[in-house]
C-alpha atoms as a PDB file:
ATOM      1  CA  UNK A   1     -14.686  27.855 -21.378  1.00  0.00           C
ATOM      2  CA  UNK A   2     -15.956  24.487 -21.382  1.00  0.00           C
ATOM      3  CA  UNK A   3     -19.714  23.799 -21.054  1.00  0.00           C
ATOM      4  CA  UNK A   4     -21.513  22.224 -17.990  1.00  0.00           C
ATOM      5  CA  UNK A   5     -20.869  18.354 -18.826  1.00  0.00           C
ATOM      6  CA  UNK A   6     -21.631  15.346 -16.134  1.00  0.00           C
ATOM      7  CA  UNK A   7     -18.642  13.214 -17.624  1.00  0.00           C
ATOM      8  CA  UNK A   8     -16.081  16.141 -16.770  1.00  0.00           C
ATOM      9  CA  UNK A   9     -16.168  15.772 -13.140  1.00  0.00           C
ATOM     10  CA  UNK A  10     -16.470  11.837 -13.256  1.00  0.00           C
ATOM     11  CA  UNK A  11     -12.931  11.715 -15.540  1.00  0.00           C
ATOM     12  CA  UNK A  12     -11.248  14.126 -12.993  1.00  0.00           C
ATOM     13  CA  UNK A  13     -12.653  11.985 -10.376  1.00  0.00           C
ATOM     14  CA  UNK A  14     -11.970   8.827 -12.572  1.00  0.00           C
ATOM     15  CA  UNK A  15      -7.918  10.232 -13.185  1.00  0.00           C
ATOM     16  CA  UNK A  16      -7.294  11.446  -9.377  1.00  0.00           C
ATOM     17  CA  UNK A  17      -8.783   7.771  -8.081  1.00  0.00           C
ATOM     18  CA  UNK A  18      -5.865   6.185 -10.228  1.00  0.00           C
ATOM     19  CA  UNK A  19      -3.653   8.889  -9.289  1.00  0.00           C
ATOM     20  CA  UNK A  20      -4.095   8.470  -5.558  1.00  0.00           C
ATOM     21  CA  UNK A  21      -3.654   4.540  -6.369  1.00  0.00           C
ATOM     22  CA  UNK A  22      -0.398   5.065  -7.633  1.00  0.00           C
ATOM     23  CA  UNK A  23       0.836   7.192  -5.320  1.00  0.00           C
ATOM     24  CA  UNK A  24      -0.872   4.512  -2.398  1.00  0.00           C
ATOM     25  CA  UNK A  25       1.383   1.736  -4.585  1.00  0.00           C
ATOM     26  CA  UNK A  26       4.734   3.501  -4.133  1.00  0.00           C
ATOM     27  CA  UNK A  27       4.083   4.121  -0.524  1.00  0.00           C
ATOM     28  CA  UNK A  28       3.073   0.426  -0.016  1.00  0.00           C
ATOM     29  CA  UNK A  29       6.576  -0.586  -1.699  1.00  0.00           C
ATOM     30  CA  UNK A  30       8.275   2.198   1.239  1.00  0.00           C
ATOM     31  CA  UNK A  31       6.436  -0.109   3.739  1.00  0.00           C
ATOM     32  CA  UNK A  32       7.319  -3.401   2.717  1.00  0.00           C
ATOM     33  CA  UNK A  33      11.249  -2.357   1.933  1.00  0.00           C
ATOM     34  CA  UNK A  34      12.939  -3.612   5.047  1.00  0.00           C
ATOM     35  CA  UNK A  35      14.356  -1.548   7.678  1.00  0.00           C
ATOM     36  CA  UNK A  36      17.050  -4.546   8.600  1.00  0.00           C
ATOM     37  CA  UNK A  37      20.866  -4.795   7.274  1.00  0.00           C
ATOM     38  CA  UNK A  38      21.376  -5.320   3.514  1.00  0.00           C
ATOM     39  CA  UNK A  39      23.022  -8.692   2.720  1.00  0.00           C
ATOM     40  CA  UNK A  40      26.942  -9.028   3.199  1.00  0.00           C
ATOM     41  CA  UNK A  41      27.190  -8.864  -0.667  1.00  0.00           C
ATOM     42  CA  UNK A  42      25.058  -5.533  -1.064  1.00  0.00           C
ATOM     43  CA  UNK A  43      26.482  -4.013   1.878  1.00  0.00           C
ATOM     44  CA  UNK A  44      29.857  -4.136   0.294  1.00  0.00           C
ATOM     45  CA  UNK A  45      28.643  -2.750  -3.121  1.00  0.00           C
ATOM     46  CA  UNK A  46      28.585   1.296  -2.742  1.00  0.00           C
ATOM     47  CA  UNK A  47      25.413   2.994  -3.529  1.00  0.00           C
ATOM     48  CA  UNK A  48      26.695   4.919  -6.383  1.00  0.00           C
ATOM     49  CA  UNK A  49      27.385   1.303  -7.560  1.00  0.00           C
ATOM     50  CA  UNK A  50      24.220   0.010  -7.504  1.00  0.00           C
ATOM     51  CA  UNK A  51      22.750   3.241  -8.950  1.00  0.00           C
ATOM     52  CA  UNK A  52      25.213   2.573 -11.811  1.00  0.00           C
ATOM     53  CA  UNK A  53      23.734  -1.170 -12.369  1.00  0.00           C
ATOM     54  CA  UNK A  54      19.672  -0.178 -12.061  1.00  0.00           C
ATOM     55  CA  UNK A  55      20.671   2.149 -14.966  1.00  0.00           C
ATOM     56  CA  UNK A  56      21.843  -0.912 -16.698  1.00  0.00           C
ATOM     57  CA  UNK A  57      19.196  -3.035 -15.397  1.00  0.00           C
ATOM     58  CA  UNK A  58      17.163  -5.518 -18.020  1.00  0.00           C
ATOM     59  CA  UNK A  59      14.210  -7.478 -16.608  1.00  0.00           C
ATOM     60  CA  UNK A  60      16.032 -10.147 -15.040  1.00  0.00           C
ATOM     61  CA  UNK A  61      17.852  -8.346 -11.967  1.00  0.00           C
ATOM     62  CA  UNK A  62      16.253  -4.229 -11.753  1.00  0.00           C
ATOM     63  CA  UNK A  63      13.417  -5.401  -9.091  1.00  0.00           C
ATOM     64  CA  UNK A  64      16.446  -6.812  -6.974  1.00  0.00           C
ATOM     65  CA  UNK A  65      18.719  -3.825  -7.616  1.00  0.00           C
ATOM     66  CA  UNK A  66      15.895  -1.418  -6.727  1.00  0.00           C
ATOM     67  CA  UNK A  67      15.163  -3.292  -3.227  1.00  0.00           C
ATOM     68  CA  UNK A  68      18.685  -3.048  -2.735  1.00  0.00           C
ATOM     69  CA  UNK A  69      18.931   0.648  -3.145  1.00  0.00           C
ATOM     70  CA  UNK A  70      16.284   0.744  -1.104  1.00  0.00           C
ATOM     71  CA  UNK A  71      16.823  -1.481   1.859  1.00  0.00           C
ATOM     72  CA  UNK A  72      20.344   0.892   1.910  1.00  0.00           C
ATOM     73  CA  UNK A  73      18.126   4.198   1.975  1.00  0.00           C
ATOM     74  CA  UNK A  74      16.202   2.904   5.198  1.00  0.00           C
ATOM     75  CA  UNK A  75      19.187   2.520   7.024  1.00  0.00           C
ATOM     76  CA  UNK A  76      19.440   5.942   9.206  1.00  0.00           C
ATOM     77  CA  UNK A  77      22.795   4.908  10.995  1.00  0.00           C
ATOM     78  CA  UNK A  78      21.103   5.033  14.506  1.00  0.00           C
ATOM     79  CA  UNK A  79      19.481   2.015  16.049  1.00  0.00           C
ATOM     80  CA  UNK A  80      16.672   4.253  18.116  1.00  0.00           C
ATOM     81  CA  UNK A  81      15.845   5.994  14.504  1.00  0.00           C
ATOM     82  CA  UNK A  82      15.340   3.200  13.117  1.00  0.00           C
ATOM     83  CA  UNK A  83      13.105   1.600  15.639  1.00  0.00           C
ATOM     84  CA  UNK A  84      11.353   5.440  15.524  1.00  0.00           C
ATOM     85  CA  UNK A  85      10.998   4.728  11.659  1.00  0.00           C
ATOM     86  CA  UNK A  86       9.804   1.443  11.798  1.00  0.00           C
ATOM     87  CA  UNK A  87       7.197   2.459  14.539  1.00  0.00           C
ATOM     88  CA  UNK A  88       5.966   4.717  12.140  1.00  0.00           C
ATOM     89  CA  UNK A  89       5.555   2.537   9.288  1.00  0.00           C
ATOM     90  CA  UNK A  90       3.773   0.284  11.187  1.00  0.00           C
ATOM     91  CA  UNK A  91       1.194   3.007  12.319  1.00  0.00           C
ATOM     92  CA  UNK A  92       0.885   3.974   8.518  1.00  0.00           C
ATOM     93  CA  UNK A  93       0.409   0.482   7.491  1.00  0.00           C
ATOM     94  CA  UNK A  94      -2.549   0.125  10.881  1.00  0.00           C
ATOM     95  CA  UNK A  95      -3.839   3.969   9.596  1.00  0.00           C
ATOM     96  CA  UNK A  96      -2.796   5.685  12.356  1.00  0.00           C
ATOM     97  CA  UNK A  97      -1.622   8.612  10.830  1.00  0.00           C
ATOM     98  CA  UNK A  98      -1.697  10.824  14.051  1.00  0.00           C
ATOM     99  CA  UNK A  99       0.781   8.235  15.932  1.00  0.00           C
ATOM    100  CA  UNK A 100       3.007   8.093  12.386  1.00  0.00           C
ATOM    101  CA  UNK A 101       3.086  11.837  12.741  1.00  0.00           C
ATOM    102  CA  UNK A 102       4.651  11.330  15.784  1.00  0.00           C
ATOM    103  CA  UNK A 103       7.251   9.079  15.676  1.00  0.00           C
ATOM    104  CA  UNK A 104       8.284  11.102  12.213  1.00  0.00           C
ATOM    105  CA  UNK A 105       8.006  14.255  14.005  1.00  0.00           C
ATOM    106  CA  UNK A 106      10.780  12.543  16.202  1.00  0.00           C
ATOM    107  CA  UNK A 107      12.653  10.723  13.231  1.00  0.00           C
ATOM    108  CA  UNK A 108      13.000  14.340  10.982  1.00  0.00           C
ATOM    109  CA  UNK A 109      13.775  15.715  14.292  1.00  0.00           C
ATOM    110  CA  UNK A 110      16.784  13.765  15.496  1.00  0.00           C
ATOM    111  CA  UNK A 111      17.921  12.890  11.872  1.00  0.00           C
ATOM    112  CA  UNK A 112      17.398  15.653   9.780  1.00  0.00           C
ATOM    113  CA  UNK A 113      19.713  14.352   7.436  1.00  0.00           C
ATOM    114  CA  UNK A 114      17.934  11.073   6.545  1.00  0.00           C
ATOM    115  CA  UNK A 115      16.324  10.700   3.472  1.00  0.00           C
ATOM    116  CA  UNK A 116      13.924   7.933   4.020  1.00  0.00           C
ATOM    117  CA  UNK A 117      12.614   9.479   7.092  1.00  0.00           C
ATOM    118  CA  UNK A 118      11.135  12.703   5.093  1.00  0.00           C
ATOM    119  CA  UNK A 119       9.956  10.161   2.490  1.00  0.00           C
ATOM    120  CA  UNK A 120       8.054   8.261   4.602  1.00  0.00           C
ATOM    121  CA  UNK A 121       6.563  11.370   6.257  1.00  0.00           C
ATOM    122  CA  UNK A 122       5.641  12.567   2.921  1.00  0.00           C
ATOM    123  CA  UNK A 123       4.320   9.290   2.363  1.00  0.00           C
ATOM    124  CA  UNK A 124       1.922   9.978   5.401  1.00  0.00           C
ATOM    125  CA  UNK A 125       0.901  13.120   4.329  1.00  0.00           C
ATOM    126  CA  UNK A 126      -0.188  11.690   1.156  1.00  0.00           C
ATOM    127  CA  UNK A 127      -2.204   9.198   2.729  1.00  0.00           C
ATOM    128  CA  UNK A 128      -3.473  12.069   4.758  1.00  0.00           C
ATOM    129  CA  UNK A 129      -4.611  14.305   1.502  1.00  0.00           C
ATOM    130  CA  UNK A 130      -2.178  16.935   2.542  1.00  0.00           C
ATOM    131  CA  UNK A 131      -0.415  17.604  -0.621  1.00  0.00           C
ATOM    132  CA  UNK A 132       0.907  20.477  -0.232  1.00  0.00           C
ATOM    133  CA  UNK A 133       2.995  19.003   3.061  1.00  0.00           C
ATOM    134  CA  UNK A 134       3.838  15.832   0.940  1.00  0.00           C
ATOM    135  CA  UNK A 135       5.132  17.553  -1.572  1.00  0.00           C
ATOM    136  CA  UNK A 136       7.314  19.651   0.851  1.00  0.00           C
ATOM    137  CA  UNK A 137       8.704  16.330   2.640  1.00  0.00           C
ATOM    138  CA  UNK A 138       9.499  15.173  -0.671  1.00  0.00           C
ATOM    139  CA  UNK A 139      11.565  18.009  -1.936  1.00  0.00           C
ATOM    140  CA  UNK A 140      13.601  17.689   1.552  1.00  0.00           C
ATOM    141  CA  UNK A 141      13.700  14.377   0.069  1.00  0.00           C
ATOM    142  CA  UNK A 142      15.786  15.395  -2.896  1.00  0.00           C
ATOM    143  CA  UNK A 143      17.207  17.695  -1.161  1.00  0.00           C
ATOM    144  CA  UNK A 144      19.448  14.991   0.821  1.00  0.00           C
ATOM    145  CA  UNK A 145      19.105  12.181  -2.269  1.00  0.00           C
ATOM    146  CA  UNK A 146      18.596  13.209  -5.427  1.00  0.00           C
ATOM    147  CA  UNK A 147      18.500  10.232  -7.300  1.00  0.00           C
ATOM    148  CA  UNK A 148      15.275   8.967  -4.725  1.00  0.00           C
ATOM    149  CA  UNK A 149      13.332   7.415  -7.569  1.00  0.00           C
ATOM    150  CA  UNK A 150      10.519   7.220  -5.336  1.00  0.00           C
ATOM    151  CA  UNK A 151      10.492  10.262  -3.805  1.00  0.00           C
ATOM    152  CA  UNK A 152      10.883  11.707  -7.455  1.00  0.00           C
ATOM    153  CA  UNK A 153       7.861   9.945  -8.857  1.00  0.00           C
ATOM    154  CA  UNK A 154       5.696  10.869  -5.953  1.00  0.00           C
ATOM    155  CA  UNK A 155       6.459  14.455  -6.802  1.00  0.00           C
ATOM    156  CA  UNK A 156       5.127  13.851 -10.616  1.00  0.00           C
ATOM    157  CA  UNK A 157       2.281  12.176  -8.999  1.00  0.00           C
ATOM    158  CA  UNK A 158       1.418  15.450  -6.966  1.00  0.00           C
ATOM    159  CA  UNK A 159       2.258  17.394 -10.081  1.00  0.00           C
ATOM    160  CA  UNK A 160      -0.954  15.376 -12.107  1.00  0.00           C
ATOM    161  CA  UNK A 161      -2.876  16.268  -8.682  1.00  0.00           C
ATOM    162  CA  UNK A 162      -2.526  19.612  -8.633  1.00  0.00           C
ATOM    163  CA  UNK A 163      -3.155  19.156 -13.019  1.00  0.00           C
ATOM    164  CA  UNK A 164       0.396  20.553 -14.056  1.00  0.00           C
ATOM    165  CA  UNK A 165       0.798  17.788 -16.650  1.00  0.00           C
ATOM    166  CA  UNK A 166       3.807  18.898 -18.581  1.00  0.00           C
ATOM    167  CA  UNK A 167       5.780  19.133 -15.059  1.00  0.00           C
ATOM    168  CA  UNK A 168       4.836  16.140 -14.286  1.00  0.00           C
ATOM    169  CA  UNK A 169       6.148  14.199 -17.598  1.00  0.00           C
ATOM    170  CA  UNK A 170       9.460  16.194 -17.263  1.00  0.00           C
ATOM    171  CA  UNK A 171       9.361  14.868 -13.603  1.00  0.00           C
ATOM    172  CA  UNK A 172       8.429  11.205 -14.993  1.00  0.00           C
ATOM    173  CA  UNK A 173      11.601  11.534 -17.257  1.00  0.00           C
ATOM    174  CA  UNK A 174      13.784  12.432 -14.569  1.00  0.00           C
ATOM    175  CA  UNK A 175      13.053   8.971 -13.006  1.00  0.00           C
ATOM    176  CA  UNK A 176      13.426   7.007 -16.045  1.00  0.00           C
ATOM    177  CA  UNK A 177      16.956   8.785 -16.419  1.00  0.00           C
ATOM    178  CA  UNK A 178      17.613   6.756 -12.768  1.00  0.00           C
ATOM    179  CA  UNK A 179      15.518   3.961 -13.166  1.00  0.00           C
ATOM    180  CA  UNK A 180      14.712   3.122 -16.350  1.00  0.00           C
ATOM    181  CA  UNK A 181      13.209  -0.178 -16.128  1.00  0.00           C
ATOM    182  CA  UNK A 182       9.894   1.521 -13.746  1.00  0.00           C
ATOM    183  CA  UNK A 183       6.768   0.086 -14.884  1.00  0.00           C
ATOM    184  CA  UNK A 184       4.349   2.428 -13.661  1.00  0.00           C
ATOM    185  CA  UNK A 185       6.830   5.582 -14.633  1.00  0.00           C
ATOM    186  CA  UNK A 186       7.052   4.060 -17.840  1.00  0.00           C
ATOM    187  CA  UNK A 187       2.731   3.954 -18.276  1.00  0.00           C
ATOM    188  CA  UNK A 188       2.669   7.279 -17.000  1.00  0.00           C
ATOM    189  CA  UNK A 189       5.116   8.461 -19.363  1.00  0.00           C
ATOM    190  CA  UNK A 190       3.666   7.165 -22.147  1.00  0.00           C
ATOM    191  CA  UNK A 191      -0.195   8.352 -20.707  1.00  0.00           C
ATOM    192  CA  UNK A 192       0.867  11.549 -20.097  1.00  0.00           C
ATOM    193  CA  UNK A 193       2.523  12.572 -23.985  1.00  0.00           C
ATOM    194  CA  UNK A 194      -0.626  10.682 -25.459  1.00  0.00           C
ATOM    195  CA  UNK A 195      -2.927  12.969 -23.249  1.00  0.00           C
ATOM    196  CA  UNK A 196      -0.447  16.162 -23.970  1.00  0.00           C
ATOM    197  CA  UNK A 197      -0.396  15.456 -27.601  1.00  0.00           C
ATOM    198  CA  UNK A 198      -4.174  14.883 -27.696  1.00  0.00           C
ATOM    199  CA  UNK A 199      -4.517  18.473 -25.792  1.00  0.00           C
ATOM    200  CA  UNK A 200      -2.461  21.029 -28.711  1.00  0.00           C
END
């Protein structure tokens, strides 16, 4: 058992600050990715397509490939989901979490089989400090799109949260297998096996 020791707490509290900030970065990306129509050219490339090319990505085109993939996620199908889904993005981005509650409660309700609408409710959630519901909206998440490198890196993040490190780097790999070119995956990746090696 470890002794009493002042800088314990402060380095958890140091590690779940920049935790929470990554997590608070993903979900900011989720609210900036538009909710109109892809471009004529993107809308004529299929998705598994554009997977295929972010796995092939180098530095000059993955940030446009990944917008792509997910400007085509945000697309429900139904014009009044949508407008539901962008009302609650905009009460996540003003911090009304109650009325972004709402209008999700409404999207996962009428579109149960829309990705993006559980992500962004787990995004919420998040915001919220209800992990435990995040994580849940997440794995409904996967359930419907497996290959959601967002939703898949928010679920590593939860994993550090809730200090199951090796699940998380497993987690982290998983996304790199998708997205390879992820920055922040990538740090945490390489944070994670230095702390993991540092702990045997």
């Amino acid at each position: 058992m470890l002794p009493h020791c002042p800088v314990i707490p402060c380095a958890l509290a140091l590690v779940m600050s920049r935790l929470r900030h990554l997590f608070l970065l993903i979900s900011a990306l989720v609210l900036l990715t538009p909710v109109s129509a892809p471009a004529q050219d993107q809308r004529e490339v299929p998705l598994d397509a554009l997977y295929a090319q972010l796995e092939q990505a180098d530095d000059s085109n993955w940030q446009a490939l990944e917008q792509a993939i997910q400007s085509r996620w945000a697309q429900s199908g139904s014009a009044s989901v949508d407008l539901l889904y962008m009302r609650a993005k905009s009460a996540i981005e003003a911090g009304d979490l109650e009325g972004a509650f709402s209008h999700l409660g409404a999207v996962t309700d009428h579109a149960p089989e829309f990705a993006e609408g559980w992500h962004l409710r787990a995004t919420a959630f998040f915001r919220a400090e209800r992990y435990g519901l995040a994580l849940d909206s997440l794995r409904r998440t996967l359930a419907l799109e497996p290959r959601h490198f967002d939703a898949l890196q928010g679920v590593a993040v939860v994993m550090e949260i809730l200090d199951e490190p090796d699940r998380a780097l497993e987690i982290y790999h998983e996304v790199l297998a998708i997205h390879p070119r992820n920055p922040d995956v990538k740090e945490a990746v390489a944070r994670l096996t230095k702390q993991l090696a540092t702990d045997l």
